[in-house]
PDB file of N, CA and C in Angstrom:
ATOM      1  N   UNK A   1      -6.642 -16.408   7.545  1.00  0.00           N
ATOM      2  CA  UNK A   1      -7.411 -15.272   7.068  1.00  0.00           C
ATOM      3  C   UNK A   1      -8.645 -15.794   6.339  1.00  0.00           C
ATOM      4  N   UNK A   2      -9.561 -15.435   6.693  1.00  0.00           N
ATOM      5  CA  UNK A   2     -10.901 -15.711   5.896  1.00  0.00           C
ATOM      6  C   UNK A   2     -11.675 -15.017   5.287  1.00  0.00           C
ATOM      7  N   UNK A   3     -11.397 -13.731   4.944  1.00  0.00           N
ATOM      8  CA  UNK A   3     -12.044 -12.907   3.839  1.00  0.00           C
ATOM      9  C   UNK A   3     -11.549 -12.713   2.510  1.00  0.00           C
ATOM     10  N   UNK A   4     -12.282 -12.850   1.577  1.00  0.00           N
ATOM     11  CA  UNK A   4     -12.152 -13.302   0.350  1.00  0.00           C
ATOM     12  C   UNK A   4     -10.841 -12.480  -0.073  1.00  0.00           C
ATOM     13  N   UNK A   5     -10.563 -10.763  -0.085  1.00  0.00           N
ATOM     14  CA  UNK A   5      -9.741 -10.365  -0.174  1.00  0.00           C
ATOM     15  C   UNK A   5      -8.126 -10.759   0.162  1.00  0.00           C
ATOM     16  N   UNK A   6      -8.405 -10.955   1.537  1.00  0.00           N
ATOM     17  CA  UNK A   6      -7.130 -11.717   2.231  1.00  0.00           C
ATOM     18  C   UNK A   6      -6.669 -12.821   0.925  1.00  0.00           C
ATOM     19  N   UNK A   7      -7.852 -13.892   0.965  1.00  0.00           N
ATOM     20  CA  UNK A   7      -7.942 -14.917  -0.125  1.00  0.00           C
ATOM     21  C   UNK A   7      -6.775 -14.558  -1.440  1.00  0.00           C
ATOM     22  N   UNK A   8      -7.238 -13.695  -2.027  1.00  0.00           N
ATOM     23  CA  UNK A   8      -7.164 -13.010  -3.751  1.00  0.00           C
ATOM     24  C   UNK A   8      -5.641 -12.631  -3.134  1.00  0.00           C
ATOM     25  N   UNK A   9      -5.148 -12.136  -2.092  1.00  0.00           N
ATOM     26  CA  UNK A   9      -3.957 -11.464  -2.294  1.00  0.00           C
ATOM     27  C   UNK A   9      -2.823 -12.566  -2.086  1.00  0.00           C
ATOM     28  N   UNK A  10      -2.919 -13.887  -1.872  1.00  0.00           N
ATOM     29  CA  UNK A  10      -2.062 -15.015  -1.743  1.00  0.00           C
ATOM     30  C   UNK A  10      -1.616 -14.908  -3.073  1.00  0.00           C
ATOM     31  N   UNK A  11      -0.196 -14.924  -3.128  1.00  0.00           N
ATOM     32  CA  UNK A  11       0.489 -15.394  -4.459  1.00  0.00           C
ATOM     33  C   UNK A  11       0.423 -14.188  -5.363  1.00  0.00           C
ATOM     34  N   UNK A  12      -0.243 -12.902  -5.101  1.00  0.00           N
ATOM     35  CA  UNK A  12       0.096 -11.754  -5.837  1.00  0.00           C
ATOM     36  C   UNK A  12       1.387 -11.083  -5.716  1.00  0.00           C
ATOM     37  N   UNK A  13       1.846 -10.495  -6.640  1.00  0.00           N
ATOM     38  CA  UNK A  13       2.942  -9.224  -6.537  1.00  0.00           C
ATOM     39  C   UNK A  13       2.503  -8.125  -6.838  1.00  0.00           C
ATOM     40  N   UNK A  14       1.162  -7.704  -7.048  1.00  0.00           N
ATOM     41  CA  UNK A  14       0.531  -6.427  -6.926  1.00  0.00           C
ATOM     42  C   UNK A  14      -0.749  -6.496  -6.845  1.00  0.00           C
ATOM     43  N   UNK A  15      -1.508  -5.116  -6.399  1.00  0.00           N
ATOM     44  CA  UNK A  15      -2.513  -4.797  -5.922  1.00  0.00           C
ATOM     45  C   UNK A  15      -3.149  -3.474  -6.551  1.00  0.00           C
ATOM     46  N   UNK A  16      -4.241  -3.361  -6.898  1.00  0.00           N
ATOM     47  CA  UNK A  16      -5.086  -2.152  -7.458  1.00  0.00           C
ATOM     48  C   UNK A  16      -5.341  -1.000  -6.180  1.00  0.00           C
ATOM     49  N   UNK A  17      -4.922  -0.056  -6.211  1.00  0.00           N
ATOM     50  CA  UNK A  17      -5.075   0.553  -5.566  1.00  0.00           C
ATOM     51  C   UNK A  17      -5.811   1.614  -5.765  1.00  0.00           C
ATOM     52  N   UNK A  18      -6.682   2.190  -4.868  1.00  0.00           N
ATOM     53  CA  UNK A  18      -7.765   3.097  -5.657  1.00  0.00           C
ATOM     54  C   UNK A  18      -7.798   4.664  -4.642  1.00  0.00           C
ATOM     55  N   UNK A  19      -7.341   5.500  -4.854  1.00  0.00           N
ATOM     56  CA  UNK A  19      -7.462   6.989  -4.000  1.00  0.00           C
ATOM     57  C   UNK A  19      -8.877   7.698  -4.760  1.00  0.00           C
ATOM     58  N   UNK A  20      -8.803   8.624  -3.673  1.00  0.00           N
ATOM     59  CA  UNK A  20      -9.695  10.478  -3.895  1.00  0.00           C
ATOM     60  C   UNK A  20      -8.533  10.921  -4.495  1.00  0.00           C
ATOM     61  N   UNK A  21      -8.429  11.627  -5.997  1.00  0.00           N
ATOM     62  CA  UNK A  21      -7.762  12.537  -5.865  1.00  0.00           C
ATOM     63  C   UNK A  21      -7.958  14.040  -5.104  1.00  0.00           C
ATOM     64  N   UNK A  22      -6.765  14.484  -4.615  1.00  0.00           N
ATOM     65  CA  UNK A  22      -6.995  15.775  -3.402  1.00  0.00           C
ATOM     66  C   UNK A  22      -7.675  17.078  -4.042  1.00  0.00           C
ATOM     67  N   UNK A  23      -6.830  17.454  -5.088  1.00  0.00           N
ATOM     68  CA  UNK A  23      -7.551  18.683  -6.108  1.00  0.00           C
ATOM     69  C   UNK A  23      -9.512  17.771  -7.152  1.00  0.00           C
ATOM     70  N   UNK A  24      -8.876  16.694  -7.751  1.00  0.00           N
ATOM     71  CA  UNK A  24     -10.222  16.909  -8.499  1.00  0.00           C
ATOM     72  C   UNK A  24     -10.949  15.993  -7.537  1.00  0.00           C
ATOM     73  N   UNK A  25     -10.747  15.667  -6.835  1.00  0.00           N
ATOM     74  CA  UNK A  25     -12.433  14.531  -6.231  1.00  0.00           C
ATOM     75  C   UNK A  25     -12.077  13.397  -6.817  1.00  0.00           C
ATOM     76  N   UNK A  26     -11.641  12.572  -7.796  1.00  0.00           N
ATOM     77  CA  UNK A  26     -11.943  11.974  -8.665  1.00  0.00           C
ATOM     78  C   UNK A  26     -10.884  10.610  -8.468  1.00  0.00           C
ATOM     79  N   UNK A  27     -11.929   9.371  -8.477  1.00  0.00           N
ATOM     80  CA  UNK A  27     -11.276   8.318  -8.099  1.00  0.00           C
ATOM     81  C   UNK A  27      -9.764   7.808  -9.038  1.00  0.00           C
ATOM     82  N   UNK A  28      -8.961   7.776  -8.298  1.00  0.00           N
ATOM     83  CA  UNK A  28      -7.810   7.191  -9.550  1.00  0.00           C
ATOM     84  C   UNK A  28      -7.021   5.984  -9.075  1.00  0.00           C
ATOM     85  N   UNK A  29      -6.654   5.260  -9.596  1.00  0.00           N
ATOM     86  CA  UNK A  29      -6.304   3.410  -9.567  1.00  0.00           C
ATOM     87  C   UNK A  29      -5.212   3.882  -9.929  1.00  0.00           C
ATOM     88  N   UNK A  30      -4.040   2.697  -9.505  1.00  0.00           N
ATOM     89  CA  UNK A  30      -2.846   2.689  -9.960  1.00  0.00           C
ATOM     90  C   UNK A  30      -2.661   0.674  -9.680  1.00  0.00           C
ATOM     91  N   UNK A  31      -1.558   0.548 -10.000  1.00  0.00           N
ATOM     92  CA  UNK A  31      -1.064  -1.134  -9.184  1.00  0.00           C
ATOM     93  C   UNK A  31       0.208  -0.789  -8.494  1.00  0.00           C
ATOM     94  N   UNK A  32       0.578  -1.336  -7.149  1.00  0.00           N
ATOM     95  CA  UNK A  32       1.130  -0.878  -6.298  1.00  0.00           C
ATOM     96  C   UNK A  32       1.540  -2.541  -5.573  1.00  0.00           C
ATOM     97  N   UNK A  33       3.093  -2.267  -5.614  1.00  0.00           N
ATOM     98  CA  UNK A  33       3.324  -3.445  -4.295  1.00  0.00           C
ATOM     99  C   UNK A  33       2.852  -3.383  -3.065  1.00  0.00           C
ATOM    100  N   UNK A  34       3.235  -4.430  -2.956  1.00  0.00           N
ATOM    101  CA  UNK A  34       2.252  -4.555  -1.107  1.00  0.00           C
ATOM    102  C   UNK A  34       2.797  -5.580  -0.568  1.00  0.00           C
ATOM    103  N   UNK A  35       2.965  -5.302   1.049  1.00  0.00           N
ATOM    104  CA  UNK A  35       2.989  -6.718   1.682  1.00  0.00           C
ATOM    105  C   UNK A  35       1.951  -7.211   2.541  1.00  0.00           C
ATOM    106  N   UNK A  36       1.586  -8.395   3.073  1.00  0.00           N
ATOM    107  CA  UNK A  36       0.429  -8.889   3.852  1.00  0.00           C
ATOM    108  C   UNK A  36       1.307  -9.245   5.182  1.00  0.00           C
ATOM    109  N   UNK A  37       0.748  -9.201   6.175  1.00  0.00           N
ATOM    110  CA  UNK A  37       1.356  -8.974   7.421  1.00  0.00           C
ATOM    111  C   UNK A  37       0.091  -9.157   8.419  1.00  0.00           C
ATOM    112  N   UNK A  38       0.123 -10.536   8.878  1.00  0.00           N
ATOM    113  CA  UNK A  38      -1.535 -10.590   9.752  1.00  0.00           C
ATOM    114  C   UNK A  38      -2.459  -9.927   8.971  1.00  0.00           C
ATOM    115  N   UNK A  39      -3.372  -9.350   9.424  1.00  0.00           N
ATOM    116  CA  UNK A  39      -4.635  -8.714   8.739  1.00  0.00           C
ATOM    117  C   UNK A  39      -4.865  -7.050   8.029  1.00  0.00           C
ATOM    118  N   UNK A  40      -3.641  -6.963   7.972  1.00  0.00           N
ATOM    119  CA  UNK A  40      -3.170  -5.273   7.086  1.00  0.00           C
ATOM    120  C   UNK A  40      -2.812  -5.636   6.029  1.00  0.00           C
ATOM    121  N   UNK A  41      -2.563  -4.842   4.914  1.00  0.00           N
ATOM    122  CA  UNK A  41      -1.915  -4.959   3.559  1.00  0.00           C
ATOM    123  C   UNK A  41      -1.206  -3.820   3.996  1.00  0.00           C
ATOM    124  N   UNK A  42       0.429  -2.922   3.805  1.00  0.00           N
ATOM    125  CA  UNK A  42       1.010  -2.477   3.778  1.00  0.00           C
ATOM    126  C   UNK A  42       1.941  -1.725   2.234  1.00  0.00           C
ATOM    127  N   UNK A  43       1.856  -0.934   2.255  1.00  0.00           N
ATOM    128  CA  UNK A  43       2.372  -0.027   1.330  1.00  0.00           C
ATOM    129  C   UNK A  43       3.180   0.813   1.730  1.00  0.00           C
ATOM    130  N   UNK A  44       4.524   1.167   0.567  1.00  0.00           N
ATOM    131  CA  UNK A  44       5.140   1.870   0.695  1.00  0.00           C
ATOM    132  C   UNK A  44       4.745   2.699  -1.055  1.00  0.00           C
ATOM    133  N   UNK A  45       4.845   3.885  -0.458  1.00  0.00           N
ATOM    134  CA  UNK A  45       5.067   4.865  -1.866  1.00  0.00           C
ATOM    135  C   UNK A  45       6.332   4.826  -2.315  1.00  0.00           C
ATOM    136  N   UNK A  46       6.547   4.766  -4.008  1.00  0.00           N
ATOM    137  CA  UNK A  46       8.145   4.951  -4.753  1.00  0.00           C
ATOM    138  C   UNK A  46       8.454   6.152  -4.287  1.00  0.00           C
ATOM    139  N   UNK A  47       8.471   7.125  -4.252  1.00  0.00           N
ATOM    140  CA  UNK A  47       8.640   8.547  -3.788  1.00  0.00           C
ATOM    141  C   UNK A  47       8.342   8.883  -2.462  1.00  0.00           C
ATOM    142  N   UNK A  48       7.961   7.823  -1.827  1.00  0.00           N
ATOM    143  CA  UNK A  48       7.613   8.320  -0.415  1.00  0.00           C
ATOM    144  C   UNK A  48       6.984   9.359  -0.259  1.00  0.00           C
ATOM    145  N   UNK A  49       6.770  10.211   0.632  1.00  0.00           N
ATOM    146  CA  UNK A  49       6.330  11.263   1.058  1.00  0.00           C
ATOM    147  C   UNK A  49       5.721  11.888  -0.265  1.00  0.00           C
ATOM    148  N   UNK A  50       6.717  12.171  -0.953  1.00  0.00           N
ATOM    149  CA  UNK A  50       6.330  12.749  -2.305  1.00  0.00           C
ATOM    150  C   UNK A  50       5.837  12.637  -3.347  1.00  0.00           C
ATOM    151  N   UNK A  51       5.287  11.017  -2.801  1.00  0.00           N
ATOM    152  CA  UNK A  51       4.551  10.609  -3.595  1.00  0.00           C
ATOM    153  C   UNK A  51       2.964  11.116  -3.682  1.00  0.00           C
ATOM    154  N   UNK A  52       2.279  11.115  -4.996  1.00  0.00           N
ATOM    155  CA  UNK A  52       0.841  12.083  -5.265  1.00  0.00           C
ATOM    156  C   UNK A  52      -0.315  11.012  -4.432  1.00  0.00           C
ATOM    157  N   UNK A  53      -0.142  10.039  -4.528  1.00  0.00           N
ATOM    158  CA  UNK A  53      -1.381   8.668  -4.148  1.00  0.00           C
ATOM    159  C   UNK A  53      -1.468   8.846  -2.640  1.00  0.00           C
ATOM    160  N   UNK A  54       0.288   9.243  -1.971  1.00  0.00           N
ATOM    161  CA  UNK A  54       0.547   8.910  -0.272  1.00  0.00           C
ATOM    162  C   UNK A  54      -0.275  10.215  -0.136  1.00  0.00           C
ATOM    163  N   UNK A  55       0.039  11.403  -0.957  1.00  0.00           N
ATOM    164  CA  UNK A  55      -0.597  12.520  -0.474  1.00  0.00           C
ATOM    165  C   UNK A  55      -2.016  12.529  -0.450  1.00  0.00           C
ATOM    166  N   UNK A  56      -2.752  12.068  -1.222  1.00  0.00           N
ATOM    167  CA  UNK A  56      -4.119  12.216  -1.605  1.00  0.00           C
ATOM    168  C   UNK A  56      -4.813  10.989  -0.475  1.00  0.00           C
ATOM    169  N   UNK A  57      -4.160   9.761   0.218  1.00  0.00           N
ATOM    170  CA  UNK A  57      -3.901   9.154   1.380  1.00  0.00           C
ATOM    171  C   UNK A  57      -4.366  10.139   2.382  1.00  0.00           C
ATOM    172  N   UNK A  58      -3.362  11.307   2.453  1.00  0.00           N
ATOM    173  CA  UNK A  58      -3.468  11.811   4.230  1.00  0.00           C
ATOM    174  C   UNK A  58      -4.712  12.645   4.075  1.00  0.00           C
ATOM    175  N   UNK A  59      -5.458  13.001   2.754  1.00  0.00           N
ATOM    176  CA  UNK A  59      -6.591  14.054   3.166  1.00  0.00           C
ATOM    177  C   UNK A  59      -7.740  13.045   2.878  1.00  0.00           C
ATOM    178  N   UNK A  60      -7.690  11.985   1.926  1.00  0.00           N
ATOM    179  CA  UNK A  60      -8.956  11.015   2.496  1.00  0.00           C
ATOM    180  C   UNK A  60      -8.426   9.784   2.052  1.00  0.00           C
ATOM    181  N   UNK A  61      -8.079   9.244   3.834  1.00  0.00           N
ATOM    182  CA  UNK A  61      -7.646   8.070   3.987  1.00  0.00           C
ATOM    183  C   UNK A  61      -8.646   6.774   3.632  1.00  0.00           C
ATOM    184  N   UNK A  62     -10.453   6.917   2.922  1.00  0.00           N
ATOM    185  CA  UNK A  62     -10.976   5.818   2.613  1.00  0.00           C
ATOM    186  C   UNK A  62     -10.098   5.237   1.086  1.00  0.00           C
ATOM    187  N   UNK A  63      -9.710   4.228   1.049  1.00  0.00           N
ATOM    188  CA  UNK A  63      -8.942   3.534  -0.619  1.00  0.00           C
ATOM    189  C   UNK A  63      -9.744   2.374  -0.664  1.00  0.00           C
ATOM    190  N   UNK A  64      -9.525   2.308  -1.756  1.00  0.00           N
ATOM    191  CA  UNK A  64      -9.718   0.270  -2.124  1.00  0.00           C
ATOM    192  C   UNK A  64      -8.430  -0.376  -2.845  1.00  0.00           C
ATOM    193  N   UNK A  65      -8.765  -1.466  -2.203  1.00  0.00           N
ATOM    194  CA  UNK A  65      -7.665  -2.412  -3.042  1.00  0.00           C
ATOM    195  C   UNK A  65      -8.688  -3.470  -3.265  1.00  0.00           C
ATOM    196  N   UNK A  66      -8.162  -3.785  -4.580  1.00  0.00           N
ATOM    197  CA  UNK A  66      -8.634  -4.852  -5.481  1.00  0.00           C
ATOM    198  C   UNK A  66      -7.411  -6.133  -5.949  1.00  0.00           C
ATOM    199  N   UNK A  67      -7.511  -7.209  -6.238  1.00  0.00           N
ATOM    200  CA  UNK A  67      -6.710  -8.073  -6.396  1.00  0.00           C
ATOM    201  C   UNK A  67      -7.873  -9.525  -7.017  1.00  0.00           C
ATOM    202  N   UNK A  68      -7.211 -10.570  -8.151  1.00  0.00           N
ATOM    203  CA  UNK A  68      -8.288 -11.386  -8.370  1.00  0.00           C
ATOM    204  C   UNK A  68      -9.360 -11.600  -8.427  1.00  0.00           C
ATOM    205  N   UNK A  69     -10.112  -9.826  -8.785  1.00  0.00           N
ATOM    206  CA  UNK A  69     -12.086  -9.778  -9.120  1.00  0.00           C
ATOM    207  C   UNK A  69     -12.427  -9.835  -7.441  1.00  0.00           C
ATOM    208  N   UNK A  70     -11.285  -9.516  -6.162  1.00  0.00           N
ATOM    209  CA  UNK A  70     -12.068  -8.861  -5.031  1.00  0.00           C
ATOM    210  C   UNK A  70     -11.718  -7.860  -4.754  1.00  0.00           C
ATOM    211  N   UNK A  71     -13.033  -7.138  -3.873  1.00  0.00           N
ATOM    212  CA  UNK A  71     -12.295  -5.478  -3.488  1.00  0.00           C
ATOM    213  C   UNK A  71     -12.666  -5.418  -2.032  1.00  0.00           C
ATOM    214  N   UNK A  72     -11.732  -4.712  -1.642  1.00  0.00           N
ATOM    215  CA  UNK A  72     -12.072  -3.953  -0.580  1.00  0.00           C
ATOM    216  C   UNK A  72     -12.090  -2.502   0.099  1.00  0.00           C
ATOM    217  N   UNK A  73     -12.751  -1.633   0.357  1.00  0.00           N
ATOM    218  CA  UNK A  73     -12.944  -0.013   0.564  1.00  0.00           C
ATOM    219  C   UNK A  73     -12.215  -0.395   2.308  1.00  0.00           C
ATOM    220  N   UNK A  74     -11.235   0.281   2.840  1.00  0.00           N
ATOM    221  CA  UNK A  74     -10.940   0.806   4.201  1.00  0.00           C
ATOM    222  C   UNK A  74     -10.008   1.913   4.378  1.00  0.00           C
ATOM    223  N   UNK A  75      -9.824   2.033   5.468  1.00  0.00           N
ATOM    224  CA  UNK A  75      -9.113   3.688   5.765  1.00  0.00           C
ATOM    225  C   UNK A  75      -7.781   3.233   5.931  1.00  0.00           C
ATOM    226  N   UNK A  76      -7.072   4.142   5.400  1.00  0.00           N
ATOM    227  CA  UNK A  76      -5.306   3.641   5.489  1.00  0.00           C
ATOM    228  C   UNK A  76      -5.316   4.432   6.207  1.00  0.00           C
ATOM    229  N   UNK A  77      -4.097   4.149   7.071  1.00  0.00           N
ATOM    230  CA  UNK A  77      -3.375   5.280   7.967  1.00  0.00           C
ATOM    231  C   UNK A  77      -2.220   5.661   7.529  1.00  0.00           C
ATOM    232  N   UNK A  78      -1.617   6.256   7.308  1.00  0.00           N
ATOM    233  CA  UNK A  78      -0.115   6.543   7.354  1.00  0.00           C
ATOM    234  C   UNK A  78       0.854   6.425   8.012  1.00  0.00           C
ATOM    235  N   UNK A  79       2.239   5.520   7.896  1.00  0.00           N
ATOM    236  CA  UNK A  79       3.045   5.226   9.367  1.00  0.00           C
ATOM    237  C   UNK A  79       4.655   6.155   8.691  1.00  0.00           C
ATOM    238  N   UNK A  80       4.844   6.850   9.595  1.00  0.00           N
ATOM    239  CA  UNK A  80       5.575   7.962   9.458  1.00  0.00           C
ATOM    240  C   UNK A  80       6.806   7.490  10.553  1.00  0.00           C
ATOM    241  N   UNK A  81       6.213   6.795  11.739  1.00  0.00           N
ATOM    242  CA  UNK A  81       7.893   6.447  12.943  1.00  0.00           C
ATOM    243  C   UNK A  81       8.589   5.304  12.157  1.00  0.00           C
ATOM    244  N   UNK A  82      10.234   6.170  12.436  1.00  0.00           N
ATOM    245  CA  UNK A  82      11.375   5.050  11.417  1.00  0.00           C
ATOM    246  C   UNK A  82      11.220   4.037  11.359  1.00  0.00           C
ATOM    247  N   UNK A  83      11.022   3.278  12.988  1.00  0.00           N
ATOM    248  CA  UNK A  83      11.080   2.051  13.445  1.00  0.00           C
ATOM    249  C   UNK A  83      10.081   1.011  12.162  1.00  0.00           C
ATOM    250  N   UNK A  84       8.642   1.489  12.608  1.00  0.00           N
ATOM    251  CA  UNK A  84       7.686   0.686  11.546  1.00  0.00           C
ATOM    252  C   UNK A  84       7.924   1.196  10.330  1.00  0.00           C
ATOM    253  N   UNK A  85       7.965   2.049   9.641  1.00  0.00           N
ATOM    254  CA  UNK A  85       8.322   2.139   8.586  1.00  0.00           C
ATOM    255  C   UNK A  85       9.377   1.012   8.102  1.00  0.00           C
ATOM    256  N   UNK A  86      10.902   1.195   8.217  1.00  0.00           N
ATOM    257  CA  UNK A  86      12.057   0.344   8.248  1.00  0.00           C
ATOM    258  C   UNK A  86      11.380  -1.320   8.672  1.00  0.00           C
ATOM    259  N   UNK A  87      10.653  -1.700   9.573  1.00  0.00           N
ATOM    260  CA  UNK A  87      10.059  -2.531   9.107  1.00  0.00           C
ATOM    261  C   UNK A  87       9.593  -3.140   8.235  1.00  0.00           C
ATOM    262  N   UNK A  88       8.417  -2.331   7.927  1.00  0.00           N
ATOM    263  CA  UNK A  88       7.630  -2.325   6.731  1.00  0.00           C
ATOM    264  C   UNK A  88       8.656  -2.730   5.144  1.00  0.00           C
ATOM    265  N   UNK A  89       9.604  -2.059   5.122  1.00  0.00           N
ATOM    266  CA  UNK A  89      10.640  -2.267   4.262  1.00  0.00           C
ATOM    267  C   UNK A  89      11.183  -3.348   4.029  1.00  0.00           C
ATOM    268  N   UNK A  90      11.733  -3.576   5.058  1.00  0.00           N
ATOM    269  CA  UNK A  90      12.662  -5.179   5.258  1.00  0.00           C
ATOM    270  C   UNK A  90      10.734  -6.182   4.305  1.00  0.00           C
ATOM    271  N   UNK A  91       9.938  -6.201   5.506  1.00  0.00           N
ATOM    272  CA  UNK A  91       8.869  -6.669   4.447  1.00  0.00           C
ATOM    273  C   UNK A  91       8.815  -6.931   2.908  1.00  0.00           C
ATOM    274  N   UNK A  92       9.277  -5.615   2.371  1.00  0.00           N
ATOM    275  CA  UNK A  92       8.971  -5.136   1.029  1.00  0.00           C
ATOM    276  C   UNK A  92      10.571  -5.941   0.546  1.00  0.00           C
ATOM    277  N   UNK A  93      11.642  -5.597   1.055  1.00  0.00           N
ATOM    278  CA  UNK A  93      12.777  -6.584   0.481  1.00  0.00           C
ATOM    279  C   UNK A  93      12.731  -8.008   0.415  1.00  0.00           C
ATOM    280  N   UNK A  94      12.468  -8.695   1.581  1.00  0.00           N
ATOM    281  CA  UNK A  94      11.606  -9.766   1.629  1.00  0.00           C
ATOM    282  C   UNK A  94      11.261 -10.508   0.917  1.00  0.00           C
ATOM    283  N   UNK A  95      10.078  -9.443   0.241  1.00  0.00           N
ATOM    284  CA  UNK A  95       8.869  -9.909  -0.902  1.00  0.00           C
ATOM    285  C   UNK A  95       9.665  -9.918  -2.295  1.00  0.00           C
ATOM    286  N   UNK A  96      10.040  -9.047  -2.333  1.00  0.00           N
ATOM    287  CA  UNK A  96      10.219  -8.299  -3.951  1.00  0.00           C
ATOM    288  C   UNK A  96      12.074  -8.445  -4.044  1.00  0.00           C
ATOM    289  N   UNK A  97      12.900  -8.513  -3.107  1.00  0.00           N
ATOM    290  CA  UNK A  97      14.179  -8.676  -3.582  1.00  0.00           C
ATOM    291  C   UNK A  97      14.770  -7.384  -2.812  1.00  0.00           C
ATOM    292  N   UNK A  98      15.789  -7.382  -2.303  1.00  0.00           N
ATOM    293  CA  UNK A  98      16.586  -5.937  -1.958  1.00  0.00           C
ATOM    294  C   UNK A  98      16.611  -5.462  -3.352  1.00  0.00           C
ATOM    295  N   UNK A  99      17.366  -5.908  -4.347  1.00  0.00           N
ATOM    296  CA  UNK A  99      18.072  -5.308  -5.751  1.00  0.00           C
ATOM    297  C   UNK A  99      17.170  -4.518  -6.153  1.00  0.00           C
ATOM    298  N   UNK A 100      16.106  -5.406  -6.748  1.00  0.00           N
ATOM    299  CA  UNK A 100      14.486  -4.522  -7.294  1.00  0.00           C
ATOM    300  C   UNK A 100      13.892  -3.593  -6.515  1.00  0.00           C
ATOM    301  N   UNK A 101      13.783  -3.800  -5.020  1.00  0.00           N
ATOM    302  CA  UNK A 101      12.803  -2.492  -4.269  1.00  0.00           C
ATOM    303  C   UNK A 101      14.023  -1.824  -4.426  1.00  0.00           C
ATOM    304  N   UNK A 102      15.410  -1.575  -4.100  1.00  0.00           N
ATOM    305  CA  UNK A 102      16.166  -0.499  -3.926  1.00  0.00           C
ATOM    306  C   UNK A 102      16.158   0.731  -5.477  1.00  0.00           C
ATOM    307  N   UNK A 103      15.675  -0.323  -6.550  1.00  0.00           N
ATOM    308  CA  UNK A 103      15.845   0.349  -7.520  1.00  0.00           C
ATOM    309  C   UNK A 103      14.404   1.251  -8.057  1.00  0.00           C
ATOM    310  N   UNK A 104      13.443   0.276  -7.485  1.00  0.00           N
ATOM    311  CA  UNK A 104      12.142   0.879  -7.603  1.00  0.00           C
ATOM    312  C   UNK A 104      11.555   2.118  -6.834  1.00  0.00           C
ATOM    313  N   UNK A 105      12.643   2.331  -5.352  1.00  0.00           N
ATOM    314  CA  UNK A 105      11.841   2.451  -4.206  1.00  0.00           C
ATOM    315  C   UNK A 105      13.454   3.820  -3.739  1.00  0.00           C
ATOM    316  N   UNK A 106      13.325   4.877  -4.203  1.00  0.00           N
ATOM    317  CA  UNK A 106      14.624   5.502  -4.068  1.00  0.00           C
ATOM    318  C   UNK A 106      14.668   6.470  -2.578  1.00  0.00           C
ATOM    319  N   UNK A 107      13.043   6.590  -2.402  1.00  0.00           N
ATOM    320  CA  UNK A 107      13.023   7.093  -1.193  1.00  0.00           C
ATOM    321  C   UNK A 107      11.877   6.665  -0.223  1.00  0.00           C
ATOM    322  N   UNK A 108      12.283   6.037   0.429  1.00  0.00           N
ATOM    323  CA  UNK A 108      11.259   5.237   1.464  1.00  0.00           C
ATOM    324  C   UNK A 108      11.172   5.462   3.238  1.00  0.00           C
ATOM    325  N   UNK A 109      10.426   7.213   3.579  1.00  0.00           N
ATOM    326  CA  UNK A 109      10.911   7.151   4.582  1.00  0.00           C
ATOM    327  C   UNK A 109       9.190   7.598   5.009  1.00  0.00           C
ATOM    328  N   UNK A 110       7.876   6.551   4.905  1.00  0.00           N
ATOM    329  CA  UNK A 110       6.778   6.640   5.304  1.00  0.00           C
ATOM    330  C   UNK A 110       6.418   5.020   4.214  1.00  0.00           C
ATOM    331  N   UNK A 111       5.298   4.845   5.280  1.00  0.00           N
ATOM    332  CA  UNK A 111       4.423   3.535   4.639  1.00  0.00           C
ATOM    333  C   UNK A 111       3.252   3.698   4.731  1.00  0.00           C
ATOM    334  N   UNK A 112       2.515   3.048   4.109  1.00  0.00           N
ATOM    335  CA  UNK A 112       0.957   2.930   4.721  1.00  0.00           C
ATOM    336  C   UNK A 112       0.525   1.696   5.196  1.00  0.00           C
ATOM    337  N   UNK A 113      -0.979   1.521   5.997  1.00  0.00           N
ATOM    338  CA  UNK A 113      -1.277   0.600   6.784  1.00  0.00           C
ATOM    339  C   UNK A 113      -2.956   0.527   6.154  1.00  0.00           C
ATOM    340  N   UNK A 114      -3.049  -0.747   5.741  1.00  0.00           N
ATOM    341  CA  UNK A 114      -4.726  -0.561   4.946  1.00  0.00           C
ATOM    342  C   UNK A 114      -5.019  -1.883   5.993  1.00  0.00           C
ATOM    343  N   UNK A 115      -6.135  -1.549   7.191  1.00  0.00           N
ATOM    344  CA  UNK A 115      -6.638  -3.138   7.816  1.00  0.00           C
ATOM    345  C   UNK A 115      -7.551  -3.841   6.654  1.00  0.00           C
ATOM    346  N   UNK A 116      -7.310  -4.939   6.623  1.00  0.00           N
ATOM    347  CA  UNK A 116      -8.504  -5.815   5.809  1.00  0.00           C
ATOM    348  C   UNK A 116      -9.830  -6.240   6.858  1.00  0.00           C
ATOM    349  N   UNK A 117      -9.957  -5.605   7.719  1.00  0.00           N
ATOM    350  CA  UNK A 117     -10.941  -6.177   8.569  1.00  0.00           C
ATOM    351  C   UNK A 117     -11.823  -4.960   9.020  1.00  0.00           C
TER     352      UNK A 117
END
């Protein structure tokens, strides 16, 4: 990977994440796990579906993620089929531990897909 972002996210366990909120317009950051997977960063919401960030996601999919003083603005998509999703997961156990995501992560049945490219 050769963009600085890619770079910054080696050796992290979180990521700045930046939405539209849906009602006010108004940019809002959170820090959010993630996994790196070829040239995507991947997210799952704690609440899944019900989560406010995934929602404010499906009506304007431009975000940024930031990590180590780099950023990057691209369009997430939302992955909603079990298959990649449940993927995406095993990913996230992977990274972070079954014990900890199961406890962090109570409903996980959507992910997101941010390309770094």
């Amino acid at each position: 990977m050769t963009n600085a972002i890619g770079d910054a996210l080696q050796g992290v366990r979180e990521v700045e994440l930046t939405v539209t909120g849906r009602k006010t317009g108004r940019q809002i950051s959170r820090p959010v796990w993630f996994v790196l997977d070829e040239d995507s960063v991947f997210l799952v919401p704690v609440t899944g579906s019900d989560s406010e960030w995934y929602k404010n996601v499906r009506q304007t999919p431009m975000v940024q993620l930031a990590a180590n003083g780099s950023a990057l603005s691209s369009s997430a998509t939302p992955i909603t089929d079990a298959d990649r999703v449940d993927h995406v997961v095993t990913m996230f156990r992977d990274k972070y531990g079954a014990e900890q995501f199961a406890s962090y992560y109570p409903k996980h049945n959507v992910a997101v897909q941010v390309p770094l490219g």
